[in-house]
Protein backbone atom coordinates (compact mmCIF):
# COMPACT_ATOMS: atom_id res chain seq x y z
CA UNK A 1 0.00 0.00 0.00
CA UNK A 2 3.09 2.05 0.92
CA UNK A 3 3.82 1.97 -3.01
CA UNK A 4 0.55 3.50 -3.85
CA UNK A 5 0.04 5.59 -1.03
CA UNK A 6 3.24 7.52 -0.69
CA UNK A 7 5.30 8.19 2.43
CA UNK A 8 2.27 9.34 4.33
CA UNK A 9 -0.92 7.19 5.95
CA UNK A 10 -2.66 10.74 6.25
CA UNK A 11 -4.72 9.41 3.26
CA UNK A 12 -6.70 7.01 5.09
CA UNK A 13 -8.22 9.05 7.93
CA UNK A 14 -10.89 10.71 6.70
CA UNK A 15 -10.88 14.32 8.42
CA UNK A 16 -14.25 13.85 9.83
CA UNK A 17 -13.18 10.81 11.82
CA UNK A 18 -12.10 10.31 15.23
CA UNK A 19 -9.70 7.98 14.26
CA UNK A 20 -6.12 9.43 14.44
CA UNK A 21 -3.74 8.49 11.27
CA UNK A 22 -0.56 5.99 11.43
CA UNK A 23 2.48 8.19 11.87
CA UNK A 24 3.81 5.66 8.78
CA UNK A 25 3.69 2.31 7.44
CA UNK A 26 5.54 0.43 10.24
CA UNK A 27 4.47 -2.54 12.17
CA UNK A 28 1.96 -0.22 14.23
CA UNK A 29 -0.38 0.13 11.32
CA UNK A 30 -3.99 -1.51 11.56
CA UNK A 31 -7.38 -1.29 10.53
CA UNK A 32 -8.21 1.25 13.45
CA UNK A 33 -5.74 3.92 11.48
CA UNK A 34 -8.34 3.26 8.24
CA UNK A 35 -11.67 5.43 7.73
CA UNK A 36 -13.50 3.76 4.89
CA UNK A 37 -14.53 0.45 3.83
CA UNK A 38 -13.45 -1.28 0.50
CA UNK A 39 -15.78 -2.77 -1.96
CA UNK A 40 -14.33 -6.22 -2.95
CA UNK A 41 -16.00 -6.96 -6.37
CA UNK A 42 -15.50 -2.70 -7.89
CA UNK A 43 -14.13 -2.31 -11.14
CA UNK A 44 -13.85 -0.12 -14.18
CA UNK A 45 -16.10 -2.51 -16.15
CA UNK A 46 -18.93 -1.31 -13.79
CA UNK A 47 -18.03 2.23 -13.81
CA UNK A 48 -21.05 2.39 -10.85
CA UNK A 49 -19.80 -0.58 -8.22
CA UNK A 50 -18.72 0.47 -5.04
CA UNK A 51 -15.16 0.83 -4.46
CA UNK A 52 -15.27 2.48 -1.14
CA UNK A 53 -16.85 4.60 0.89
CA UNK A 54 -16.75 5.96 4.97
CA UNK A 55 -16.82 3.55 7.01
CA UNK A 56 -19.60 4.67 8.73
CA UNK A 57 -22.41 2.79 7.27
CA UNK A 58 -24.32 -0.11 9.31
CA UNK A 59 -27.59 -1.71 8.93
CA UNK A 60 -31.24 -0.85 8.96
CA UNK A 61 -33.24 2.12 8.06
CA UNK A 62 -32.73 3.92 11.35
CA UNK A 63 -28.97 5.57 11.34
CA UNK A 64 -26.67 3.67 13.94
CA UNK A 65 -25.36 6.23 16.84
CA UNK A 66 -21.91 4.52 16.66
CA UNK A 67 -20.11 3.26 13.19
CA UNK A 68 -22.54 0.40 12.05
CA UNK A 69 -20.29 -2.10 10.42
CA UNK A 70 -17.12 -1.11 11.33
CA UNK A 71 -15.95 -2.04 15.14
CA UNK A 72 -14.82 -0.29 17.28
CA UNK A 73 -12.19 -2.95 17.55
CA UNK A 74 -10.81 -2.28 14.09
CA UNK A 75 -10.72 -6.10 13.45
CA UNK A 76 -12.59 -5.41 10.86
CA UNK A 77 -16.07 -7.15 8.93
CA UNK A 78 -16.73 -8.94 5.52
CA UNK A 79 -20.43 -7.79 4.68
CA UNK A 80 -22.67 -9.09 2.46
CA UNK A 81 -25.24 -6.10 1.81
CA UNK A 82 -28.33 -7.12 -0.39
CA UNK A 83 -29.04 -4.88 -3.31
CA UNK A 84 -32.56 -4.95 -1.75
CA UNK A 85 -30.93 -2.88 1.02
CA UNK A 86 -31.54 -1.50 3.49
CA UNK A 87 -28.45 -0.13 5.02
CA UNK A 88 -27.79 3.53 6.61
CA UNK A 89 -25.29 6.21 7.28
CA UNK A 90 -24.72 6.92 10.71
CA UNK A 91 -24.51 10.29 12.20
CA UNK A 92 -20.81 10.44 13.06
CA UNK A 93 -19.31 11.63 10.10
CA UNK A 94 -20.69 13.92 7.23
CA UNK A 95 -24.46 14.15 8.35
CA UNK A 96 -24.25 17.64 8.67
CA UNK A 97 -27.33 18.20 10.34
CA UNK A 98 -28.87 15.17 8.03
CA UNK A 99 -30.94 13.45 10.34
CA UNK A 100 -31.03 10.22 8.07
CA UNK A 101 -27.15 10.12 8.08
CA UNK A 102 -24.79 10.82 5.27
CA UNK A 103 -21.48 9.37 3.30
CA UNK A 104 -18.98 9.17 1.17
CA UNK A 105 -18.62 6.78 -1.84
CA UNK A 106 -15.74 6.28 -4.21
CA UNK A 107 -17.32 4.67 -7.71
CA UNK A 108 -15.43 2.23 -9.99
CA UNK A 109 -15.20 4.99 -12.35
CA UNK A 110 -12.23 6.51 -9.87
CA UNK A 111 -15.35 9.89 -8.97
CA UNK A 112 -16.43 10.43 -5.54
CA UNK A 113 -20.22 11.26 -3.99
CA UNK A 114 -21.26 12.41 -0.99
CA UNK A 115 -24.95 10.52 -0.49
CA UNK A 116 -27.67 10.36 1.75
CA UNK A 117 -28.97 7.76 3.49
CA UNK A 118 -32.62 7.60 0.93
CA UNK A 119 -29.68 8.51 -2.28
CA UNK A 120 -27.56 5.71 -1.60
CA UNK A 121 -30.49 2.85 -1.20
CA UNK A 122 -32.46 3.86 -3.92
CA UNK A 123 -29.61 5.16 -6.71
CA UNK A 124 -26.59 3.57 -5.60
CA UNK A 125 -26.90 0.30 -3.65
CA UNK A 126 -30.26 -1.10 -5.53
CA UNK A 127 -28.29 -0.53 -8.96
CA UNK A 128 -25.29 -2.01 -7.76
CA UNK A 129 -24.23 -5.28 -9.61
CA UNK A 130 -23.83 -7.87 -7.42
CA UNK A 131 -20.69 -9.68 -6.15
CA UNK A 132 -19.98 -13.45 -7.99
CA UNK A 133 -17.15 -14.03 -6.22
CA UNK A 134 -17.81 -14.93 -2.88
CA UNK A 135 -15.98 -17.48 -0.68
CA UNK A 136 -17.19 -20.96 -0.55
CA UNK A 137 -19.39 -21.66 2.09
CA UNK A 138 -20.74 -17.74 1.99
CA UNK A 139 -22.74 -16.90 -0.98
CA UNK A 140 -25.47 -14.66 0.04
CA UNK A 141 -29.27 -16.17 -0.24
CA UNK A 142 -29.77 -12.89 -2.71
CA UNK A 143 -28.29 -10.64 -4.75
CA UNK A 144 -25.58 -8.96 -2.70
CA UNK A 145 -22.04 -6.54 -2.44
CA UNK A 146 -19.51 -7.79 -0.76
CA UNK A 147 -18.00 -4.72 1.70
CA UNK A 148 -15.74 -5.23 4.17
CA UNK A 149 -14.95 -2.57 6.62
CA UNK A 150 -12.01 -1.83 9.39
């Protein structure tokens, strides 16, 4: 990641989080110095999949008070999300006085969006082509993303 990345982990903290950034790459870098979760199956073929987003998202209609799929732990989660939704930001980071929550997404297409709770069900996540590539044992009982979050 170093390669990509540059010198500095700064990248990976989003400004709104509470999270505090790696000083570098060294052995003291984890998922709790990451603030956004990666879409496994994104790619430029489906210029709309979800590559990433803040890592603030969780489950349900109703907007989680903490971080929703991402522990507090930072050990991290491999989500299957149906298409059918629904899923929700939670208030920590970019609601802005939203009271349905609000987010980030990064696209397959390489552009950015900051969405909604209602946006990203209905224009986002229900147009979003599902993940093939699951592990054995874990395909999803319907059409679903694959997310997994720090």
């Amino acid at each position: 990641m170093q390669n990509e990345l540059g010198q500095s982990p700064k990248l990976l903290i989003c400004p709104a989080d509470e999270r505090n950034a790696a000083m570098d790459f060294s052995n003291n870098f984890d998922n709790t110095h990451i603030s956004y979760f990666v879409g496994v199956s994104a790619n430029d073929a489906h210029p709309q999949s979800l590559m990433s987003g803040d890592r603030n998202l969780g489950p349900g209609t109703k907007p989680d008070p903490d971080y929703g799929f991402s522990p507090a732990s930072g050990k991290g989660n491999d989500v299957a999300i149906p298409i059918s939704g629904p899923v929700s930001w939670s208030l920590k980071m970019h609601s802005a006085g939203n009271r349905g929550g609000a987010g980030n997404i990064l696209l397959g297409d390489g552009s950015g969006q900051q969405v909604s709770t209602g946006a990203f069900n209905q224009n986002w996540l229900s147009n979003a082509p599902p993940t093939a590539d699951w592990p054995a044992g874990h395909v999803p009982a319907t059409p679903s993303i694959r997310l997994v979050f720090p």
